[in-house]
C-alpha atoms as a PDB file:
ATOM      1  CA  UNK A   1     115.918 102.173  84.469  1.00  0.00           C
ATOM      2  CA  UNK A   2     118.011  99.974  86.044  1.00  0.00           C
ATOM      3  CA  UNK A   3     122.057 100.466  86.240  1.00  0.00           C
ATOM      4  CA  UNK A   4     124.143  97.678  84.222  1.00  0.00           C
ATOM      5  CA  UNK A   5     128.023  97.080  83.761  1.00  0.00           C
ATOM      6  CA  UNK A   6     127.534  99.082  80.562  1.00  0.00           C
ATOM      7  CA  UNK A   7     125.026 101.856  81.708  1.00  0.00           C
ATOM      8  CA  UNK A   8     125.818 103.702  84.980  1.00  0.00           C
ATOM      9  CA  UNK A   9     126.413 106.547  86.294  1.00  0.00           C
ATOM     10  CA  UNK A  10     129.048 108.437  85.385  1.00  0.00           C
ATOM     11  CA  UNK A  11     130.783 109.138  89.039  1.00  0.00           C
ATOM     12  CA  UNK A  12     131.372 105.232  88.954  1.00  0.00           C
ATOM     13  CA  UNK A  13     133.329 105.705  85.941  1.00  0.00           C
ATOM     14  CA  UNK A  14     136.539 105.424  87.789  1.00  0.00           C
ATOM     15  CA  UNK A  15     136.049 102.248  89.601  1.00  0.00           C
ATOM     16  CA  UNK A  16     137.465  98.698  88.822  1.00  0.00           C
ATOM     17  CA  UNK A  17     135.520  96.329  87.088  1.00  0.00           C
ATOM     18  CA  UNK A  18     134.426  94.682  90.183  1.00  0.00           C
ATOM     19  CA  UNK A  19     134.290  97.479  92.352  1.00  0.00           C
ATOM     20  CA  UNK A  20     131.838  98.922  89.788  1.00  0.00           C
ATOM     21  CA  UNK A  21     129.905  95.893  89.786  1.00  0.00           C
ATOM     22  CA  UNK A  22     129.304  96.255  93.325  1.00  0.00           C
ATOM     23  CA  UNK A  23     128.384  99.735  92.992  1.00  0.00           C
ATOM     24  CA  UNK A  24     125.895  99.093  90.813  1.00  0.00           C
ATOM     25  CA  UNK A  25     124.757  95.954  92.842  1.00  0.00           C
ATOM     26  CA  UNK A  26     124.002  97.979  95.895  1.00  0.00           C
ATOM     27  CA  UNK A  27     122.849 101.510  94.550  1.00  0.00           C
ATOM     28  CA  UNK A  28     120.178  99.150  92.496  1.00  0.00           C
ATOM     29  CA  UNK A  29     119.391  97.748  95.196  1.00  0.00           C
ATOM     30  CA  UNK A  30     118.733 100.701  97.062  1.00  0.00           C
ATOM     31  CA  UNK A  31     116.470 102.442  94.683  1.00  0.00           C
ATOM     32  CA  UNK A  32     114.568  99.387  94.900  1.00  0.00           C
ATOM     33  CA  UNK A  33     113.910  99.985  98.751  1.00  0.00           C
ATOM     34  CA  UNK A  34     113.004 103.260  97.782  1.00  0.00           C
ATOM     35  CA  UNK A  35     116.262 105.587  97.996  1.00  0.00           C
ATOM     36  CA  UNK A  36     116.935 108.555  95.541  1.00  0.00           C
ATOM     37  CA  UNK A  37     119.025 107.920  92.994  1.00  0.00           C
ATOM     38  CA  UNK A  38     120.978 111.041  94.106  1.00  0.00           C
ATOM     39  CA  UNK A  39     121.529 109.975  97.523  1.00  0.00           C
ATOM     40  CA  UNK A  40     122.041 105.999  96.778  1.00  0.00           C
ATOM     41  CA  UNK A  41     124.690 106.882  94.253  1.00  0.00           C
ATOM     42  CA  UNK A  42     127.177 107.894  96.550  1.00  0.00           C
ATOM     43  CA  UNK A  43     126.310 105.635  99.260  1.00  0.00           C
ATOM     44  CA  UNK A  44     127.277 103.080  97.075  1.00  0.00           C
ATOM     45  CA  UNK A  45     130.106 103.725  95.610  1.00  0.00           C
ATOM     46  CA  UNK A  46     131.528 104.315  99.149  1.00  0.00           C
ATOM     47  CA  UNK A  47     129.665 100.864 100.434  1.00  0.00           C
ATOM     48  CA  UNK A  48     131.544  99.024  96.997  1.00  0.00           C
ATOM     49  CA  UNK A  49     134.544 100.593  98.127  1.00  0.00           C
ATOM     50  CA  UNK A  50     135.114  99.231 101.914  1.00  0.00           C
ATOM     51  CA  UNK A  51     133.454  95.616 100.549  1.00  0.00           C
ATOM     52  CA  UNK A  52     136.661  95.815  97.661  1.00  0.00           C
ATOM     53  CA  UNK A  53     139.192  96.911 100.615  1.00  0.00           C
ATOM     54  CA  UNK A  54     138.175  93.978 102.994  1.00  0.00           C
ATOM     55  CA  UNK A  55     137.008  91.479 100.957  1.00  0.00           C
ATOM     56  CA  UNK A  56     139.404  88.502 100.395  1.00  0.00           C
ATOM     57  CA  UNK A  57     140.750  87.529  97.308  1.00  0.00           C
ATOM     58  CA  UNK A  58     138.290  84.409  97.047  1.00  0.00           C
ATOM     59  CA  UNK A  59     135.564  86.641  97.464  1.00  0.00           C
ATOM     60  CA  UNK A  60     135.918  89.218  94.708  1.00  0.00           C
ATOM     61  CA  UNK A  61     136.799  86.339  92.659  1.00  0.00           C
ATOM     62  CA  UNK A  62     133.665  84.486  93.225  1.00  0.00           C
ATOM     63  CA  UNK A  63     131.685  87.926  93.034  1.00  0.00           C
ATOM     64  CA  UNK A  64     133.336  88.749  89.630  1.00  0.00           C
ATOM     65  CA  UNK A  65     132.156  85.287  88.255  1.00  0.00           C
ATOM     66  CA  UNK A  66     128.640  85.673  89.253  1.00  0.00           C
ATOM     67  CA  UNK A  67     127.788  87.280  85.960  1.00  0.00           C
ATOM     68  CA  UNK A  68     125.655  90.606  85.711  1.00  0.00           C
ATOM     69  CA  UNK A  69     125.043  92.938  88.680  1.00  0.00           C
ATOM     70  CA  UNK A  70     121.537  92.774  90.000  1.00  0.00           C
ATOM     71  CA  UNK A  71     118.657  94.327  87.767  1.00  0.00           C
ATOM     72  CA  UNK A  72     115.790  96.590  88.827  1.00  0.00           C
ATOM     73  CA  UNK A  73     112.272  95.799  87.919  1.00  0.00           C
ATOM     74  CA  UNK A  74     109.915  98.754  86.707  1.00  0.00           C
ATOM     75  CA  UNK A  75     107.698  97.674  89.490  1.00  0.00           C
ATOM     76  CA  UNK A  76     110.711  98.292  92.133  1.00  0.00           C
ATOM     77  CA  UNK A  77     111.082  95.188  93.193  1.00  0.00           C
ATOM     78  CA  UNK A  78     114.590  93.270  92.658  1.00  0.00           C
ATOM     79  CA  UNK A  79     115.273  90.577  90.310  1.00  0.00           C
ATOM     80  CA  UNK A  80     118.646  88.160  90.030  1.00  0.00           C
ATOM     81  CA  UNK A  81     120.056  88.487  86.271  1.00  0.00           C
ATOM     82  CA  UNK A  82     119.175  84.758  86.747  1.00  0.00           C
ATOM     83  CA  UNK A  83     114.929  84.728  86.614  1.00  0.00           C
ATOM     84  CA  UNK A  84     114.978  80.899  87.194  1.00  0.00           C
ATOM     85  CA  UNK A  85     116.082  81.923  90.715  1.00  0.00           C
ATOM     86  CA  UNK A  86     112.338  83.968  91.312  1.00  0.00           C
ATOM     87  CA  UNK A  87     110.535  80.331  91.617  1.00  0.00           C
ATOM     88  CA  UNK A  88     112.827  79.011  93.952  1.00  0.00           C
ATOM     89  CA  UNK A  89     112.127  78.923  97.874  1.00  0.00           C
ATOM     90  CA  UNK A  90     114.811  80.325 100.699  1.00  0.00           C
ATOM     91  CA  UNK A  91     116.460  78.271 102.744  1.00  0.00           C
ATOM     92  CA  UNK A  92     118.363  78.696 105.981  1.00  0.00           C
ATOM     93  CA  UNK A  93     121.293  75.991 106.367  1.00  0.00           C
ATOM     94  CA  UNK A  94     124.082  75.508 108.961  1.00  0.00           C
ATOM     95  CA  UNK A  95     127.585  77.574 106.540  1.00  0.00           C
ATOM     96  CA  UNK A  96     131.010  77.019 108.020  1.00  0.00           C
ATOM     97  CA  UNK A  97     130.946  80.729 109.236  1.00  0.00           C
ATOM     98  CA  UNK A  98     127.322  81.020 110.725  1.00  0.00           C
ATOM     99  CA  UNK A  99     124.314  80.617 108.803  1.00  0.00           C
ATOM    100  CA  UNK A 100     123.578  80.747 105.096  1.00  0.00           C
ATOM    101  CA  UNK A 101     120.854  82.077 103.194  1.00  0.00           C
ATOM    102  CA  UNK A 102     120.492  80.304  99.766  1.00  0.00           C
ATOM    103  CA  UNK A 103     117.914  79.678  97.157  1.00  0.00           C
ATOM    104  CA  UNK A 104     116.827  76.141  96.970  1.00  0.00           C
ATOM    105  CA  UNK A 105     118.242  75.465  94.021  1.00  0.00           C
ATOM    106  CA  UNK A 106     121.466  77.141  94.842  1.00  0.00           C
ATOM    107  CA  UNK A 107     125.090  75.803  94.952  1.00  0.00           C
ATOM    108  CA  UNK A 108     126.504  78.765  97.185  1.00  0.00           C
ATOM    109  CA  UNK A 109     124.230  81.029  99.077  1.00  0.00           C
ATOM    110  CA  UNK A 110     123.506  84.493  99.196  1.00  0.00           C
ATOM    111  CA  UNK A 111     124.448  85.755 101.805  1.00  0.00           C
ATOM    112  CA  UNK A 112     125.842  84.188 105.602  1.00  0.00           C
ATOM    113  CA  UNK A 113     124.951  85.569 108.557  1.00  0.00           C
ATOM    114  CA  UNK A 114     126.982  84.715 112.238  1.00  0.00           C
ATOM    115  CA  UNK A 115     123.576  84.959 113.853  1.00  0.00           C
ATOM    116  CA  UNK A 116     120.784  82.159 112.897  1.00  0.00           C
ATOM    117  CA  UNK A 117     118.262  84.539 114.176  1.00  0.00           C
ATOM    118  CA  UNK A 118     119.586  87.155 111.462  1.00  0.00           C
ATOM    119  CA  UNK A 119     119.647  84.768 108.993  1.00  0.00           C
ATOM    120  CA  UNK A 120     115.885  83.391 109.171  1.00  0.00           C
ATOM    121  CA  UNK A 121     114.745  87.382 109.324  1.00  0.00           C
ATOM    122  CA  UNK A 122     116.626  87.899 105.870  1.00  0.00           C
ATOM    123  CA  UNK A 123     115.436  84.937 104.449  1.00  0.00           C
ATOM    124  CA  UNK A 124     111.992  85.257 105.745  1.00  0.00           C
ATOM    125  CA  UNK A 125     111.844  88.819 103.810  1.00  0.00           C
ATOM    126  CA  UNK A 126     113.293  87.709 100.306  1.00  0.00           C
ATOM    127  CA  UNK A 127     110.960  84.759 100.624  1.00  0.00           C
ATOM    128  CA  UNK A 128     107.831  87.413 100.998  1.00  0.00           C
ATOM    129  CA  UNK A 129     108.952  89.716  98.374  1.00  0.00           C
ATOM    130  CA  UNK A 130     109.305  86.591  96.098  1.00  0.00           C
ATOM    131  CA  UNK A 131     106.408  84.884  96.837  1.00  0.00           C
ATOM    132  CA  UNK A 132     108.179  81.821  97.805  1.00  0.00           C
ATOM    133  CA  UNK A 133     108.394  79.459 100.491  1.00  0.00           C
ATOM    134  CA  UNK A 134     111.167  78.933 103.319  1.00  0.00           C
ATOM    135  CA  UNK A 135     112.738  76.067 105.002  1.00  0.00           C
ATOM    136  CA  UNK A 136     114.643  76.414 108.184  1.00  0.00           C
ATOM    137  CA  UNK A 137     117.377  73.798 108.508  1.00  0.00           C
ATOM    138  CA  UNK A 138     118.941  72.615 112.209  1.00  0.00           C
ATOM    139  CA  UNK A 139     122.543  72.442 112.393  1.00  0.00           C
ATOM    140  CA  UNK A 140     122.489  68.554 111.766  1.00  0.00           C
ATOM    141  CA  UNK A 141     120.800  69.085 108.453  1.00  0.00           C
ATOM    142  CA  UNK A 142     117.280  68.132 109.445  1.00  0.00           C
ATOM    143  CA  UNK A 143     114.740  70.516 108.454  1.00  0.00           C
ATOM    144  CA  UNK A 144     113.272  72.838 111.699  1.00  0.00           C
ATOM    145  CA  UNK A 145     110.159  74.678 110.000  1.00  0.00           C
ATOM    146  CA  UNK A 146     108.510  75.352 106.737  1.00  0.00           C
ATOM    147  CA  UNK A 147     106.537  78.243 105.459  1.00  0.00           C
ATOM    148  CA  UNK A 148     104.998  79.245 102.215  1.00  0.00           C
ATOM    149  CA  UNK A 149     104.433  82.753 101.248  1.00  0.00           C
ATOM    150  CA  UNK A 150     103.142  82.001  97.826  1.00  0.00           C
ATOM    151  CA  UNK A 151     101.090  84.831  97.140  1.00  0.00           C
END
């Protein structure tokens, strides 16, 4: 069963709302790529705890807006709290701090990566597990590859 803001485990009882929601973002997450709950319990509390102490205040504001934490599916596999997001392809655009990862129909992306190599690899794998497609973007904006993984 997956963890929510108001059903998780008790040792994150303690934490700050946001802090919490991270928690709960990552140990999710991990359970999904096939942790223990035991063992990805901790691990993420400590994980939510260093992103809270050197995250910027823009940054656990933005978090704290983004509505529910992630979900778990019964089948393992991870799911926004925002389905619409499943049909959407990857993309890989040029981010004022490296390169972004964003769904297509996203405003801000996922996640940014210094590294366009790192970035591509990321968004190649949520594009698989998805069943998407992914479009690789050159710095200027113009579009470097496609692929489809539409299963």
């Amino acid at each position: 069963m997956p963890w929510t803001m108001d059903d998780y485990p008790s040792s994150m009882k303690n934490l700050n709302e946001v802090t919490k929601k991270k928690a709960i973002d990552i140990a999710n997450a991990m359970v999904d790529e096939g942790y223990e709950e035991g063992r990805a319990i901790p691990i993420a509390i400590e994980q939510a705890k260093e992103w809270r102490e050197n995250a910027s205040n823009d940054e656990v504001s933005d978090y704290k807006q983004q509505g529910k934490p992630t979900q778990r599916s019964k089948e393992g596999r991870k799911y926004q709290s925002n389905p619409e997001r499943l049909e959407e392809g990857q993309e890989v655009v040029a981010h004022e701090d490296g390169w972004a990862v964003k769904s297509s129909g996203a405003k801000r992306a996922s996640e940014v990566f210094a590294n366009k190599d790192e970035a591509m690899k990321r968004a190649r794998e949520i594009a698989k597990n998805k069943g998407s497609s992914l479009t690789i973007y050159k710095q200027d904006g113009s579009v470097q590859n496609k692929q489809s993984y539409n299963q």
